[in-house]
Every structure is written in C-alpha cells, then in structure tokens.
Protein backbone atom coordinates (compact mmCIF):
# COMPACT_ATOMS: atom_id res chain seq x y z
CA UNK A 1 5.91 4.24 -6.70
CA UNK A 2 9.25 6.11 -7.70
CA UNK A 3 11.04 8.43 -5.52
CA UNK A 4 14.08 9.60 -6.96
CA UNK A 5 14.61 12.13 -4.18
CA UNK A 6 15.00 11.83 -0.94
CA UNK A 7 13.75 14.87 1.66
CA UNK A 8 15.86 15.48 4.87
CA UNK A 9 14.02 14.92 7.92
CA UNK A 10 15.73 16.14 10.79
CA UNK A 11 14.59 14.51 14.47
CA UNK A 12 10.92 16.49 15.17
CA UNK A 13 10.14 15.39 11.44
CA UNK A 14 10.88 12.09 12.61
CA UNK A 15 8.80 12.32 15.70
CA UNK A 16 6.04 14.34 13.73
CA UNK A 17 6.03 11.40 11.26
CA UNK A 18 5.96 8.56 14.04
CA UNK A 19 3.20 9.67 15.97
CA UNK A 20 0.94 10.94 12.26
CA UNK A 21 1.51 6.69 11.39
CA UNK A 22 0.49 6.06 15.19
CA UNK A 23 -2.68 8.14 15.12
CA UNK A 24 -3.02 10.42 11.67
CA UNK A 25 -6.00 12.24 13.51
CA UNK A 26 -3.79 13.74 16.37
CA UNK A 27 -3.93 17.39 15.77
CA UNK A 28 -1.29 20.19 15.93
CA UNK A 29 -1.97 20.84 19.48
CA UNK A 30 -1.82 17.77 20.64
CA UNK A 31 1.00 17.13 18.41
CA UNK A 32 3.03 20.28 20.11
CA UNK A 33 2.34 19.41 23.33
CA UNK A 34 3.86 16.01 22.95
CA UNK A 35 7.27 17.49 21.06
CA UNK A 36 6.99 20.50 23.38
CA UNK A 37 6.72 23.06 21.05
CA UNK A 38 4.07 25.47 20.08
CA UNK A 39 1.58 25.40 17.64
CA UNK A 40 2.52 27.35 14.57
CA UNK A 41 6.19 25.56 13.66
CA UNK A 42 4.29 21.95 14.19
CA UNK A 43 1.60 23.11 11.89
CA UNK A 44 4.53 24.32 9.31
CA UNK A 45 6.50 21.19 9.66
CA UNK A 46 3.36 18.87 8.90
CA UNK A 47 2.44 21.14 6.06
CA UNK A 48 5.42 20.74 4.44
CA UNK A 49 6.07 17.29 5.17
CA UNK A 50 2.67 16.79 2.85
CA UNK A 51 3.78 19.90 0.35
CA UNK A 52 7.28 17.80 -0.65
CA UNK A 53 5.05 13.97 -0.55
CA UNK A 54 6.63 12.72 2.72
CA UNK A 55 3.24 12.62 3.71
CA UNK A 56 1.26 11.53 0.63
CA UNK A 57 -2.58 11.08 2.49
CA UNK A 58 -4.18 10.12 5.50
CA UNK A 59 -5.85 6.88 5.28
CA UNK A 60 -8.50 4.77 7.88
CA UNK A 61 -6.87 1.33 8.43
CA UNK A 62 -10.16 -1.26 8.03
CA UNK A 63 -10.41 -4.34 9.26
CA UNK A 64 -10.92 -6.65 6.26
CA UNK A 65 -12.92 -9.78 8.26
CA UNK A 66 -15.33 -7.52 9.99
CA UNK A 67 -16.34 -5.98 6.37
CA UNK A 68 -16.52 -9.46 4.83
CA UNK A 69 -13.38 -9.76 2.76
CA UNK A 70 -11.85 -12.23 5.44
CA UNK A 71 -9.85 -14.20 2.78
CA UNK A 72 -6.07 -12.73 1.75
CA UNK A 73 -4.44 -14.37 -1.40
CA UNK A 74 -0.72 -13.67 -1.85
CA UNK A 75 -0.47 -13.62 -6.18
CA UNK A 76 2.69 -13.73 -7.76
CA UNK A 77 2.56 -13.89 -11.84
CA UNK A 78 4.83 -13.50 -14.91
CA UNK A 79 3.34 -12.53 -18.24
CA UNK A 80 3.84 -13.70 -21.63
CA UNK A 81 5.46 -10.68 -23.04
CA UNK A 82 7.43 -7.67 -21.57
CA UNK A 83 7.44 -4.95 -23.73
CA UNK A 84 6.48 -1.27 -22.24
CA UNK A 85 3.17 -1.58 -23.71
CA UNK A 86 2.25 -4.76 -22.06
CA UNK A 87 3.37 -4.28 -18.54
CA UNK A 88 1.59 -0.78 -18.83
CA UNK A 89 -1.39 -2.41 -20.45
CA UNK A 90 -0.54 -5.35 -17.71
CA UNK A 91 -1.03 -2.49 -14.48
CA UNK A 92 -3.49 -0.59 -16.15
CA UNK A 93 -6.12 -3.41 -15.81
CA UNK A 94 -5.13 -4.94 -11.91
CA UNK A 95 -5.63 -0.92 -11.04
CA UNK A 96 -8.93 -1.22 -11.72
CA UNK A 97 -9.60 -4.24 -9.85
CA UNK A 98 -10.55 -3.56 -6.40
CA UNK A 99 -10.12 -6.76 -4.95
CA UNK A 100 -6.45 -5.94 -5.76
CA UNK A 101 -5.43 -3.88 -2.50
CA UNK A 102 -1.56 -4.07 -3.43
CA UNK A 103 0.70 -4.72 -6.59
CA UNK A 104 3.98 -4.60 -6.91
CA UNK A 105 6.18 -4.83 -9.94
CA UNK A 106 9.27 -7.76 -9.23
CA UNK A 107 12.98 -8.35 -10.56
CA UNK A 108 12.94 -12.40 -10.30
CA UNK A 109 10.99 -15.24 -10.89
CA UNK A 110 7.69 -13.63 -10.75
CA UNK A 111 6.82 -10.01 -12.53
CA UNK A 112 4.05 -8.78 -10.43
CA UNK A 113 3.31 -9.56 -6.86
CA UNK A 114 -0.83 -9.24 -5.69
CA UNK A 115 -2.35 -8.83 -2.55
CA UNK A 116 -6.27 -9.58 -2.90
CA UNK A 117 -8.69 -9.03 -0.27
CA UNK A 118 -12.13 -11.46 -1.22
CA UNK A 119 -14.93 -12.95 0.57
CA UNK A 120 -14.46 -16.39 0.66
CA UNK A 121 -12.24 -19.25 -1.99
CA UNK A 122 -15.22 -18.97 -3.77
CA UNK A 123 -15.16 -15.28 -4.51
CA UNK A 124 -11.22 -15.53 -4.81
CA UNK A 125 -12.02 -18.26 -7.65
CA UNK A 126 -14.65 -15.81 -9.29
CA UNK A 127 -11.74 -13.02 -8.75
CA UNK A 128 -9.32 -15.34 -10.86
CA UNK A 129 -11.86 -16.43 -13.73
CA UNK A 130 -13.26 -13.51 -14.61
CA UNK A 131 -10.93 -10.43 -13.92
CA UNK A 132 -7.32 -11.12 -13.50
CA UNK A 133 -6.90 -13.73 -16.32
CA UNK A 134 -8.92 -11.88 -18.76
CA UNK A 135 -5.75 -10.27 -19.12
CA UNK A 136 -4.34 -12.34 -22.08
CA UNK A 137 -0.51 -11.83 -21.02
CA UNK A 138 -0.54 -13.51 -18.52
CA UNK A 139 1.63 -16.87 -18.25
CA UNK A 140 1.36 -18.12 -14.81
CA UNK A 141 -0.54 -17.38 -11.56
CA UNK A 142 1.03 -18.59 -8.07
CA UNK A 143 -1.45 -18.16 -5.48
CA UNK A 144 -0.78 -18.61 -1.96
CA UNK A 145 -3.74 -18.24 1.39
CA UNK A 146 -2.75 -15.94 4.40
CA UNK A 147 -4.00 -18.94 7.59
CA UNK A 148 -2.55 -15.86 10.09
CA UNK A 149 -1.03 -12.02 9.95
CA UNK A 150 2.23 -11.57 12.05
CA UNK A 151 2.97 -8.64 11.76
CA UNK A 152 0.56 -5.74 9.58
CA UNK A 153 1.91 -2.51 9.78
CA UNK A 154 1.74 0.67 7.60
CA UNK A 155 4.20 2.21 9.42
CA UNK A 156 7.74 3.17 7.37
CA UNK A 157 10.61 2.70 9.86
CA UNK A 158 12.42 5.74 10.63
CA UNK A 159 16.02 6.50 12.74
C-alpha cells in the first residue's frame, strides 16, 4: 500500500478518526454530539476524510474461531528470483488466495510476510501443497502457529 502523501488532520479529524476505528457505524449525529458540534461540518469532515483515502472503507471485524478458521499461520518466504515480473507475478497469485488475509512485501531475510487464516494443521497443510507453492519462485517457506493474540487491533495510532 503506497502513500506518498500525507493529509493534515487537524484535532476533530483526529477525534472523528478515533471514534470511526472504535465503532465505524456511529453516525454523524452521534458523532457531533460527542465532538460538540453540529451535524453538517461532521458530515463534511468524514466525507472528505474518505474523498482524500484517510478513510479507505468500513469493514466488520469477524471473529475467525467462531467461523471455523481457528488456526493463524505467520508465513515468511523468499523467492528464487526478483525481477519486477516475478514479485508481480509472485503477489498476483497470494491475492487470489483467500486463506491469505495479509501480505506484506519485506527488506531482510524474508521477501514476503503471510498471515493465513485455515481450519485446522490439516487445512493449513492442504493451503501449503496445493496453492502457495504452486508458485514455482518460491525458495523457502518459514511457517510459524499463533498458540495466543496479545494484542489485535485495526486501529492506526494517532496524536
């Protein structure tokens, strides 16, 4: 995700944008009330806190063990080869893998970090076989088991 520019956010941004990540289905009233303001400039603000990307979507935050996918593997892999065409070719196939809920593109040891959200290690093994590595550049997979989240937060720290 590149962001070459950033947007200034003056303090009610800031609060807009705090409670939107606490609750994203507060609405403008409710959202006035709580900066004590009216209506209308809250409803500007938010609209063009989403018009310049600050706000990119609003999301539902599932839990992943009471829909089944109760096992998280932590990937980290290099490829073979990394030309522009292969790490495109490289992201253009883990996008279409749902059990991929995050990648990441690394400087360091590792090229690409994975988060992958399965049923079980047999479904994580069936995840490995027969759709990551069908990707023939890659080198090496690291995979690593999530026993307990600490901390899980969307939330982007702000002033």
């Amino acid at each position: 995700m590149e962001n070459n520019s950033t947007i200034r956010l003056d303090a009610i941004d800031i609060q807009i944008i705090k409670l939107l990540q606490m609750n994203a289905r507060i609405t403008n009233k409710e959202l006035a009330a709580q900066l004590d303001l009216t209506i209308t400039p809250v409803y500007e603000r938010v609209k063009r806190l989403e018009k310049t990307g600050v706000i990119g979507q609003y999301v539902a935050l599932i839990d992943a063990d009471k829909t089944g996918k109760g096992l998280m593997a932590l990937c980290m892999l290099r490829l073979e080869k990394h030309t522009k065409d292969k790490l495109a070719q490289f992201e253009a196939h883990v996008a279409k893998i749902p059990e991929v809920t995050e990648c990441y593109h690394l400087a360091g040891q590792y090229d690409y970090h994975l988060k992958i959200l399965v049923k079980d290690m047999n479904a994580f093994q069936d995840f490995i076989v027969n759709k990551l590595s069908t990707n023939e550049n890659l080198a090496n997979i690291q995979s690593s088991f999530v026993m307990k989240k600490i901390t899980d937060t969307t939330a982007v720290p702000l002033g």
